[in-house]
N, C-alpha and C. Protein backbone atom coordinates (compact mmCIF):
# COMPACT_ATOMS: atom_id res chain seq x y z
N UNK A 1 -2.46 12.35 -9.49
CA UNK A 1 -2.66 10.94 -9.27
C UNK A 1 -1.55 10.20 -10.00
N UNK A 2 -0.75 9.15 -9.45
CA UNK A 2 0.49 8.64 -10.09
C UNK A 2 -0.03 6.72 -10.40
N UNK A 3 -0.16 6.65 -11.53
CA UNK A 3 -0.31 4.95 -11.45
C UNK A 3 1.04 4.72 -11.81
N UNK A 4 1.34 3.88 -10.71
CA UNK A 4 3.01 3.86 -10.94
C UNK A 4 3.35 2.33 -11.77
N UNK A 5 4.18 2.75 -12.61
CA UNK A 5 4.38 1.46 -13.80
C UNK A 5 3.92 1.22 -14.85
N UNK A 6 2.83 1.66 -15.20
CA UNK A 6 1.96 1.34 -16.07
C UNK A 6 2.61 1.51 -17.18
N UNK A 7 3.52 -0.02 -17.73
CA UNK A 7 3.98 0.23 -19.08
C UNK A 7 4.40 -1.07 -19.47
N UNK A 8 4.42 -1.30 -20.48
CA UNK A 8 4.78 -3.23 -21.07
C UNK A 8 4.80 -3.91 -20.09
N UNK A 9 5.86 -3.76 -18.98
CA UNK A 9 6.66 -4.43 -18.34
C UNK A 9 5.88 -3.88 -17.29
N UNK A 10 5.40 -3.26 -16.46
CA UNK A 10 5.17 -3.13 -15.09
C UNK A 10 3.50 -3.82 -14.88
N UNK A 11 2.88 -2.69 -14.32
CA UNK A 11 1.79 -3.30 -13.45
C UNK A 11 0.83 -4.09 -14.52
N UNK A 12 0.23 -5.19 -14.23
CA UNK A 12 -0.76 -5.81 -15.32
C UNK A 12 -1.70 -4.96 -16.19
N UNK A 13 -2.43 -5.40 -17.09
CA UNK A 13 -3.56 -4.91 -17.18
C UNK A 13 -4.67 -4.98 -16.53
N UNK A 14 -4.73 -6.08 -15.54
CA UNK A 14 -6.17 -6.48 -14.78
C UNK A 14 -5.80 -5.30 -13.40
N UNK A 15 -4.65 -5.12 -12.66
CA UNK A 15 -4.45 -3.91 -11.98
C UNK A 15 -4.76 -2.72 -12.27
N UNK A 16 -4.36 -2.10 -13.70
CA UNK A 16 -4.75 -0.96 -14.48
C UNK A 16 -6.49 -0.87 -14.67
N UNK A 17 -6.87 -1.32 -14.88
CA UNK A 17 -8.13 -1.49 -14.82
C UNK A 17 -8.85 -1.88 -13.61
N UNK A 18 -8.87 -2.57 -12.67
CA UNK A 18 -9.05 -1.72 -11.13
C UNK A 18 -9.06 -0.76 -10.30
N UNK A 19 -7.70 -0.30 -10.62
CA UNK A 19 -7.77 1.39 -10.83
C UNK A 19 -8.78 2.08 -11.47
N UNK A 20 -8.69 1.79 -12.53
CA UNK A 20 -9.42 2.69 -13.34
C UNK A 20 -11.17 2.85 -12.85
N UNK A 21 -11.51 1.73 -12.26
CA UNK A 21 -12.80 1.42 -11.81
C UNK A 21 -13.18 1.59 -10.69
N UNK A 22 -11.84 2.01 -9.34
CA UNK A 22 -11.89 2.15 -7.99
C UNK A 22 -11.87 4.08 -8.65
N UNK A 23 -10.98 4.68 -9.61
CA UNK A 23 -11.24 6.33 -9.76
C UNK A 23 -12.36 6.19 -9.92
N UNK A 24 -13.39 5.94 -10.90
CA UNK A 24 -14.37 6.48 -12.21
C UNK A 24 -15.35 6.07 -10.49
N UNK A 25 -15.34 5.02 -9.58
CA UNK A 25 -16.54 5.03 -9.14
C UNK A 25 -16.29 6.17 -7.38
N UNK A 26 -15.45 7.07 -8.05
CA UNK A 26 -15.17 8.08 -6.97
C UNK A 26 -13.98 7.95 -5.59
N UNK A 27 -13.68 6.31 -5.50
CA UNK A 27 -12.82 5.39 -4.41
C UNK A 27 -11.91 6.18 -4.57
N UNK A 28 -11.53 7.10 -5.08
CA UNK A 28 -9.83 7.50 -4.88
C UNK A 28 -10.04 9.16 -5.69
N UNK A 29 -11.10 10.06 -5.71
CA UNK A 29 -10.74 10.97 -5.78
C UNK A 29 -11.22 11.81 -7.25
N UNK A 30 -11.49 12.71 -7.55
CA UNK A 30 -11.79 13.37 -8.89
C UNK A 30 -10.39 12.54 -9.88
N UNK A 31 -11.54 11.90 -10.91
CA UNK A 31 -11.00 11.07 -12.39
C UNK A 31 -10.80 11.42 -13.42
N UNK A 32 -10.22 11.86 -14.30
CA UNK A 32 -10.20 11.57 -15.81
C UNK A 32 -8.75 10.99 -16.30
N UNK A 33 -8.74 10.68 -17.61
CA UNK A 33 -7.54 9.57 -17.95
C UNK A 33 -6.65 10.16 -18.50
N UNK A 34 -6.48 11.54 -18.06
CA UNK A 34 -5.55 12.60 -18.49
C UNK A 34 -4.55 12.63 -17.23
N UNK A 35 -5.35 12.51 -16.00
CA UNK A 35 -5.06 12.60 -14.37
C UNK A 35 -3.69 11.50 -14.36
N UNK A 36 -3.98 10.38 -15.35
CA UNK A 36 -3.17 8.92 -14.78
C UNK A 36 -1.32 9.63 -15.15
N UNK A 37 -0.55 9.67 -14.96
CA UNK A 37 0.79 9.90 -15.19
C UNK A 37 1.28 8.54 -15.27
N UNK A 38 1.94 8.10 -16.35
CA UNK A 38 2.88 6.63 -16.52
C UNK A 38 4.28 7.54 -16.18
N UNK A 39 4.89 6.57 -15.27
CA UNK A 39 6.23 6.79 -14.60
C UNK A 39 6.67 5.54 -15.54
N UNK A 40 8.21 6.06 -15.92
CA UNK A 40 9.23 5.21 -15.99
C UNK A 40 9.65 4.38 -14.79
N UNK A 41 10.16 3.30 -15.16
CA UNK A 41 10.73 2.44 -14.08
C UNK A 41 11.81 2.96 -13.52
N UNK A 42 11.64 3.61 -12.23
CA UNK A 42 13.01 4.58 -11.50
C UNK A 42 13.40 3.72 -10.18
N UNK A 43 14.37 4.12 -9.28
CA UNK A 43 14.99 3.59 -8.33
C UNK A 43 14.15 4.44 -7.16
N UNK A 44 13.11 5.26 -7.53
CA UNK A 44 12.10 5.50 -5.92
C UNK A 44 10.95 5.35 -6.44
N UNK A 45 10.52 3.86 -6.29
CA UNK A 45 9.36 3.74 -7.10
C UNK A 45 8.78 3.13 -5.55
N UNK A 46 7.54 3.32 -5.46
CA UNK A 46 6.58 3.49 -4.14
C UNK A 46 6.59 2.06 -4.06
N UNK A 47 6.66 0.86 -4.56
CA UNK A 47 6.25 -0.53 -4.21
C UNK A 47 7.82 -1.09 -3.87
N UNK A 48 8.94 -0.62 -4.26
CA UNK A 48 10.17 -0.73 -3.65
C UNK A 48 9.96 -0.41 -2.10
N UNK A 49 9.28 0.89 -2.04
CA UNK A 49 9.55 1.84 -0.75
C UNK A 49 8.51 0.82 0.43
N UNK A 50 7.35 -0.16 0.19
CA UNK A 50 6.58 -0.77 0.74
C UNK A 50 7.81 -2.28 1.22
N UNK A 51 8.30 -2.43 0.34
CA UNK A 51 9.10 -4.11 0.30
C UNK A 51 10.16 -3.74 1.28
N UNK A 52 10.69 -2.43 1.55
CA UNK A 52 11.72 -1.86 2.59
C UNK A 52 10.87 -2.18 3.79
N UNK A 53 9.73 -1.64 3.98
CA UNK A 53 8.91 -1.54 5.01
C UNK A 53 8.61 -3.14 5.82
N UNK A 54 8.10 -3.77 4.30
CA UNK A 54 8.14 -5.51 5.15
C UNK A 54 9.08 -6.23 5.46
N UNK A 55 10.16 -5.74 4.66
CA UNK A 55 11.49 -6.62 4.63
C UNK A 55 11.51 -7.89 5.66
N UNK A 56 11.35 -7.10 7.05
CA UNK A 56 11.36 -8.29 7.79
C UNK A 56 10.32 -9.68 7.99
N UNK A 57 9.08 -9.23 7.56
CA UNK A 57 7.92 -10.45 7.90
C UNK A 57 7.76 -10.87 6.17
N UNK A 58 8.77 -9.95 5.62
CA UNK A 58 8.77 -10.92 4.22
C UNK A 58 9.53 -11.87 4.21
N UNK A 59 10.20 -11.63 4.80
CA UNK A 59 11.89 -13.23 4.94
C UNK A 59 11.19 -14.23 5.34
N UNK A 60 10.09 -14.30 6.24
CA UNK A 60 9.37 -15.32 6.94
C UNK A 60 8.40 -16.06 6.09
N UNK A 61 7.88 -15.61 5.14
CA UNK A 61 6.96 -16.01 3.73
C UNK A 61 7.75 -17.23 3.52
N UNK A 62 6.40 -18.22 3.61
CA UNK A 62 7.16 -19.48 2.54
C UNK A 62 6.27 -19.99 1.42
N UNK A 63 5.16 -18.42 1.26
CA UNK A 63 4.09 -19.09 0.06
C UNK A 63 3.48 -18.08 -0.35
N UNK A 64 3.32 -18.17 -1.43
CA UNK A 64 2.57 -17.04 -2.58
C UNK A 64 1.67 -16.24 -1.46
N UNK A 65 1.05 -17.14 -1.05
CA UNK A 65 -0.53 -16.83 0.38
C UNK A 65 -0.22 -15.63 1.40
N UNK A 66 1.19 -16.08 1.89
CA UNK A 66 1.78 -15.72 3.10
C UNK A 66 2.24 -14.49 2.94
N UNK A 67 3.13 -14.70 1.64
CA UNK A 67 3.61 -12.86 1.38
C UNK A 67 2.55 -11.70 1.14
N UNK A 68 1.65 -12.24 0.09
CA UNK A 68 0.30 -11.80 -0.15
C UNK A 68 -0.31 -11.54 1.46
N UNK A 69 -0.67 -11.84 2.31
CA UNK A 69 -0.95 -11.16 3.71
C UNK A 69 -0.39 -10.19 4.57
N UNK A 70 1.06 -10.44 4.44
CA UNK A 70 2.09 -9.68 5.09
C UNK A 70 2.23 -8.71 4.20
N UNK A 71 1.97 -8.55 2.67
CA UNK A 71 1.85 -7.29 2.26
C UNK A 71 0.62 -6.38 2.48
N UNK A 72 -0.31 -7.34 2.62
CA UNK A 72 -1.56 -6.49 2.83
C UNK A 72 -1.66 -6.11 4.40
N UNK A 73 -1.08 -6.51 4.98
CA UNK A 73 -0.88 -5.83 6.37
C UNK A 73 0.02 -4.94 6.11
N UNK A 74 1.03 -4.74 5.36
CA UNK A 74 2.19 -3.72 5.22
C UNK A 74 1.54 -2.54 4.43
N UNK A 75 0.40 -2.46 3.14
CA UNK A 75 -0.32 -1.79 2.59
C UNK A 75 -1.24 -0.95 3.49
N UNK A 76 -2.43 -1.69 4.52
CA UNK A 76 -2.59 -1.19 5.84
C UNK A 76 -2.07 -0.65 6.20
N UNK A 77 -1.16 -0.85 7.01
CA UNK A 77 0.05 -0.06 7.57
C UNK A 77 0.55 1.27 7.25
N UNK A 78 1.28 1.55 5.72
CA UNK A 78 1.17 2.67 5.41
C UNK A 78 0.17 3.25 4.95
N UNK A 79 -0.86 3.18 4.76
CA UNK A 79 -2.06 4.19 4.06
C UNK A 79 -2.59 4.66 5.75
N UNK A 80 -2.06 3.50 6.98
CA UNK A 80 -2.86 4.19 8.33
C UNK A 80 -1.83 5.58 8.54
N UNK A 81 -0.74 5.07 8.37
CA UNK A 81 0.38 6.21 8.78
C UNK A 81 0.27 7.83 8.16
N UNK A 82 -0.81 7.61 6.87
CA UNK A 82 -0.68 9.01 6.42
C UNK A 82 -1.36 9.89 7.41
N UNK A 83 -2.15 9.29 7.96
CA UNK A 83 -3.24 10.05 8.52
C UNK A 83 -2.77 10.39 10.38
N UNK A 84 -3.32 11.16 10.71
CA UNK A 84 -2.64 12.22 12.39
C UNK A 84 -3.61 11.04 13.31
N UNK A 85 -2.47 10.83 14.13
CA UNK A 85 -2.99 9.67 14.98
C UNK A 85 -4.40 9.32 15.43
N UNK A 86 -4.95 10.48 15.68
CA UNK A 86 -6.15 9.78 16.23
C UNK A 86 -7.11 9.62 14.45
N UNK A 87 -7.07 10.11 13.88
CA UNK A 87 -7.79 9.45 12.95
C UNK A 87 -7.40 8.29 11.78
N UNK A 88 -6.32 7.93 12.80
CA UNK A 88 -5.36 6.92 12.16
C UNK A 88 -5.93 5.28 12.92
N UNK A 89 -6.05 5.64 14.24
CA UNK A 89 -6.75 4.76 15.59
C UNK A 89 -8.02 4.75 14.95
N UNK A 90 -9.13 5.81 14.36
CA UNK A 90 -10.06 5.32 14.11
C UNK A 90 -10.39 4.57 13.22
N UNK A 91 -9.36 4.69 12.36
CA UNK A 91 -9.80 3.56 11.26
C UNK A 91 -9.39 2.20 11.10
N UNK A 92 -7.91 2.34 12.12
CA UNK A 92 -7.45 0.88 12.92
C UNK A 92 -8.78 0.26 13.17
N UNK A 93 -9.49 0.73 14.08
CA UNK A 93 -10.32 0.41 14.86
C UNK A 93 -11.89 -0.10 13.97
N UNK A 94 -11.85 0.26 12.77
CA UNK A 94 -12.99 0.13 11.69
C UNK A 94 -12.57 -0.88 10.96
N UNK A 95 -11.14 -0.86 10.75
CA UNK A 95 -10.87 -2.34 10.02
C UNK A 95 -11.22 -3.69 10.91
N UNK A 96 -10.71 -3.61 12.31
CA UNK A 96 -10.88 -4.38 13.24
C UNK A 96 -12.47 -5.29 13.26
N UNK A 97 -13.45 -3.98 13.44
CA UNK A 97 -14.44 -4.55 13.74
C UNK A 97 -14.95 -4.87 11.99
N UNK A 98 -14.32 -4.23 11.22
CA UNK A 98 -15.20 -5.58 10.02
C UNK A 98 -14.91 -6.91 9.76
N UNK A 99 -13.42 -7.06 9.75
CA UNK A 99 -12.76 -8.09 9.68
C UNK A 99 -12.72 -9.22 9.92
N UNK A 100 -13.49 -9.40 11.60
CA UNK A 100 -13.80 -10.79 12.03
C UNK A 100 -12.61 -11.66 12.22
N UNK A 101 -11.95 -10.94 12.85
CA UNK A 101 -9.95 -11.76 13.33
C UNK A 101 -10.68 -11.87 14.83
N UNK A 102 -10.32 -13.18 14.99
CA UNK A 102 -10.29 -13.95 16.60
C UNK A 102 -9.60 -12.89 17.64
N UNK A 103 -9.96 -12.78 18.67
CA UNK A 103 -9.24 -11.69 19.76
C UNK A 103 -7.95 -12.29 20.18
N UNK A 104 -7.02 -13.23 20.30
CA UNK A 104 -6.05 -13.93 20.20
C UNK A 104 -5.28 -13.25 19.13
N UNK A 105 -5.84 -13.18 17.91
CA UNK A 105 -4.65 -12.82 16.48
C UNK A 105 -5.15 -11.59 16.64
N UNK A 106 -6.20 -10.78 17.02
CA UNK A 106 -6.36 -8.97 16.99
C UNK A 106 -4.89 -8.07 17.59
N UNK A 107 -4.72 -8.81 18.64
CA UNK A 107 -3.57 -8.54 19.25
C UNK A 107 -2.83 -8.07 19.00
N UNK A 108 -2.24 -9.45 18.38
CA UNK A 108 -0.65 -9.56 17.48
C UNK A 108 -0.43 -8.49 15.74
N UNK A 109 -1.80 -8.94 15.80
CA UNK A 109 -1.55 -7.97 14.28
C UNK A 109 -2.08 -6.93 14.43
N UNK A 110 -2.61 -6.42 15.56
CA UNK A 110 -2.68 -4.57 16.31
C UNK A 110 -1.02 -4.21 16.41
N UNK A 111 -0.38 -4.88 17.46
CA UNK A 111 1.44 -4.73 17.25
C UNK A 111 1.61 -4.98 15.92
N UNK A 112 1.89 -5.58 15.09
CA UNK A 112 2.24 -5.55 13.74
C UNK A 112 1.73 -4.17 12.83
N UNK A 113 0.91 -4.04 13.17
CA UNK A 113 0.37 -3.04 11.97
C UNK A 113 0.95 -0.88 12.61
N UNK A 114 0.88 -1.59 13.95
CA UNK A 114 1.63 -0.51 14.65
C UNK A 114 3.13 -0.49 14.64
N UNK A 115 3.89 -1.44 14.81
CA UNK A 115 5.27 -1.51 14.29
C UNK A 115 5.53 -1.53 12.88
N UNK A 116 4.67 -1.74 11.53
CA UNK A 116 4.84 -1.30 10.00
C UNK A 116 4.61 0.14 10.09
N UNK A 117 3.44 0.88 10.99
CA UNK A 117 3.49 2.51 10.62
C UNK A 117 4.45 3.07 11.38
N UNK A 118 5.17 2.49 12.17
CA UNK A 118 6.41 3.15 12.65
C UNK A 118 7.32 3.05 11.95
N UNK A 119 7.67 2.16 11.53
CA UNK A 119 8.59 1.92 10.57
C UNK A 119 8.94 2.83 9.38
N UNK A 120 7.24 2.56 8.68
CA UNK A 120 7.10 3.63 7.59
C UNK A 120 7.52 5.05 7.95
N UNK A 121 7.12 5.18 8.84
CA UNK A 121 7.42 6.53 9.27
C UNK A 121 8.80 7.08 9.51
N UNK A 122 9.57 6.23 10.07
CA UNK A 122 10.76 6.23 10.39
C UNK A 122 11.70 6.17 8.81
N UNK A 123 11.70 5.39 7.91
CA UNK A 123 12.08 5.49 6.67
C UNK A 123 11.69 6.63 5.50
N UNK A 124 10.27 6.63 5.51
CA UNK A 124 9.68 7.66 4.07
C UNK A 124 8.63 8.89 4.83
N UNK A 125 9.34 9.11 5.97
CA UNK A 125 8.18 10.44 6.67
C UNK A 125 7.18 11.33 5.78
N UNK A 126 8.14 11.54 4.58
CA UNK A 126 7.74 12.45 3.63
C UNK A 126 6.81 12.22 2.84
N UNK A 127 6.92 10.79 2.32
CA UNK A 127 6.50 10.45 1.27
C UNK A 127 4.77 10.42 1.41
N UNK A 128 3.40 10.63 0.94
CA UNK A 128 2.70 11.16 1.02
C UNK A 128 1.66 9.81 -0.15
N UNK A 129 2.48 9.16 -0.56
CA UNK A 129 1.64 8.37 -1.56
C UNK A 129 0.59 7.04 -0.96
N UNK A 130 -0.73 7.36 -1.02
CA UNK A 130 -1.67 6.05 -0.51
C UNK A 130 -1.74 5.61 -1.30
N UNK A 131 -1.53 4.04 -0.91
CA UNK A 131 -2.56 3.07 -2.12
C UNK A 131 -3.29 2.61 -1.82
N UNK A 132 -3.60 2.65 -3.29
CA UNK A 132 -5.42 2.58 -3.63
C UNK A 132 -5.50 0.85 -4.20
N UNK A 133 -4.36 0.16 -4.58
CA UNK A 133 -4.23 -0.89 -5.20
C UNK A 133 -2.97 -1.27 -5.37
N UNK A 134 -2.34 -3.00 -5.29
CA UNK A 134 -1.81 -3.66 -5.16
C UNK A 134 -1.66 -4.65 -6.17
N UNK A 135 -0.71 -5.19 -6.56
CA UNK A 135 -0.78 -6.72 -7.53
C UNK A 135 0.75 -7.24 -6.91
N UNK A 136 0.14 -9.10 -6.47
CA UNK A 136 1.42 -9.58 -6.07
C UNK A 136 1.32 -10.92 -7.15
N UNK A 137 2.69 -10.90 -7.94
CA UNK A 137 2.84 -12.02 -8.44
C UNK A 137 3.45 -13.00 -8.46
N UNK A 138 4.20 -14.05 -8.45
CA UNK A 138 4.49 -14.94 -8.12
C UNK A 138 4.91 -16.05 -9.15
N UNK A 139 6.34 -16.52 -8.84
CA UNK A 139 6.57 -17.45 -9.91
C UNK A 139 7.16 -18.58 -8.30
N UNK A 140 8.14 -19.53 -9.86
CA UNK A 140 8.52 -20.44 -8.78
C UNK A 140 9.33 -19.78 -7.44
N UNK A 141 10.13 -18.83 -7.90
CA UNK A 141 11.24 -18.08 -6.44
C UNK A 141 10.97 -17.45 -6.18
N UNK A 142 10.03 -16.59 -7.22
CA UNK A 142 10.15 -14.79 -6.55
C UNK A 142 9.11 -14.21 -6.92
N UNK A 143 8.56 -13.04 -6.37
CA UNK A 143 7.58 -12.51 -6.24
C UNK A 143 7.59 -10.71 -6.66
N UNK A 144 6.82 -10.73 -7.06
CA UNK A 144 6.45 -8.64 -7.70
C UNK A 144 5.48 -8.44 -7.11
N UNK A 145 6.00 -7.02 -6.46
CA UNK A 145 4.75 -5.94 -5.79
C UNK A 145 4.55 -5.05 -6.84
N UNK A 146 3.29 -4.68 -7.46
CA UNK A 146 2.91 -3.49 -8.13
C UNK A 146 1.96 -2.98 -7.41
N UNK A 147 2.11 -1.44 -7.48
CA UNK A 147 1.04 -0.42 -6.55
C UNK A 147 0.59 0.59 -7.12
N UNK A 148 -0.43 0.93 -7.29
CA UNK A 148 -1.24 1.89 -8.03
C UNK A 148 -1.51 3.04 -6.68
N UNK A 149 -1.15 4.43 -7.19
CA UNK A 149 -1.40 5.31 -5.42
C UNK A 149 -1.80 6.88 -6.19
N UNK A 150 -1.93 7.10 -5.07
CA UNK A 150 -2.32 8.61 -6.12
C UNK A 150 -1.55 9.67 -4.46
N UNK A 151 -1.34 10.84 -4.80
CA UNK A 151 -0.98 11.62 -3.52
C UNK A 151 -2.00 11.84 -2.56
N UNK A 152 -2.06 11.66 -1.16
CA UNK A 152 -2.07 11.90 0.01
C UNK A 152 -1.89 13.35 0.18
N UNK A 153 -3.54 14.17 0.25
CA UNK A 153 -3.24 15.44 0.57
C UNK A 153 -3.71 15.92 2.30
N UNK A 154 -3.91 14.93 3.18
CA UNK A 154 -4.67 15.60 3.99
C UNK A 154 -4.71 14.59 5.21
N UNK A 155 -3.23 14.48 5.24
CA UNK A 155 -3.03 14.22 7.04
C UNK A 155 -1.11 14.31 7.17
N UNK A 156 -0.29 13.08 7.97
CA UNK A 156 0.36 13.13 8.60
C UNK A 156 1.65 13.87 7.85
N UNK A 157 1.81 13.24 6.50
CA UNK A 157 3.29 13.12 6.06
C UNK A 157 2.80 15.01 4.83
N UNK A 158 4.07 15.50 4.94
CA UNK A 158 3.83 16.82 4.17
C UNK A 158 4.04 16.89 2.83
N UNK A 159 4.68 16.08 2.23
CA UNK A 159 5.70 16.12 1.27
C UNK A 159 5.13 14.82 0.42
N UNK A 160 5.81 15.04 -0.92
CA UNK A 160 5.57 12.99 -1.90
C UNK A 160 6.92 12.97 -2.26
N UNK A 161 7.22 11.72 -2.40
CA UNK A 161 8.22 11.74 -3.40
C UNK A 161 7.85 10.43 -4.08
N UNK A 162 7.33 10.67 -4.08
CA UNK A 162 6.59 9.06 -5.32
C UNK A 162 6.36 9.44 -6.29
């Protein structure tokens, strides 16, 4: 399991502790606090590898709100991609019906969420890391993705490099 950042400078403490509460209540997999690995801040760090993925519907953000959605559709996106298509469709299809999106916007963000796992796919095939958790922050210009993920053993992509 990789909590990626977890150090002065990276992911918060209120993230770290979400984690810690999405493991312990089983959400992400056999826990103990031996499991957590702190990564140094490196140049293939998994919330870089997500901001590649939105790049484009991030340029379009003109508010804390906006990026915050388009990442969480981009987060979607790759955690659907780990998994072998049809059980990738089924859970498309489970987010759908909890969600309560108007059939007008189901549409558009069915193409969207299908053009981010292509994408993903097309860039980090390999990479194998789901997340389990997110933190977007926000000042006056600019904005931080932090991602908490653990490895992906049991669908599309073979390999991690996270």
């Amino acid at each position: 399991m990789v909590a990626e950042d977890f150090n002065n400078i990276g992911i918060s403490e209120n993230l770290r502790k979400r984690f810690k509460e999405k493991a312990e209540k089983g959400q992400i997999g056999d826990f103990n606090d031996q499991d957590i690995k702190i990564r140094e801040k490196t140049k293939n760090k998994t919330s870089e590898k997500v901001l590649q993925v939105a790049e484009n519907l991030l340029k379009e953000s003109s508010s804390l709100r906006e990026y915050n959605i388009r990442i969480t559709l981009t987060v979607l996106a790759w955690n659907f991609s780990l998994f072998h298509e049809d059980k990738a469709e089924k859970y498309i299809e489970e987010y759908f019906d909890e969600a309560n999106i108007p059939d007008d916007e189901e549409q558009i963000i069915r193409l969207l969420i299908e053009k981010l796992i292509r994408k993903k796919l097309k860039l980090f095939p390999d990479v194998n890391a789901y997340i389990v958790d997110y933190e977007v922050e926000g000042t006056a210009n600019q904005y931080r993705l932090s991602v908490a993920c653990h490895e992906f053993t049991g669908g599309r992509a073979s390999d991690s490099n996270s």
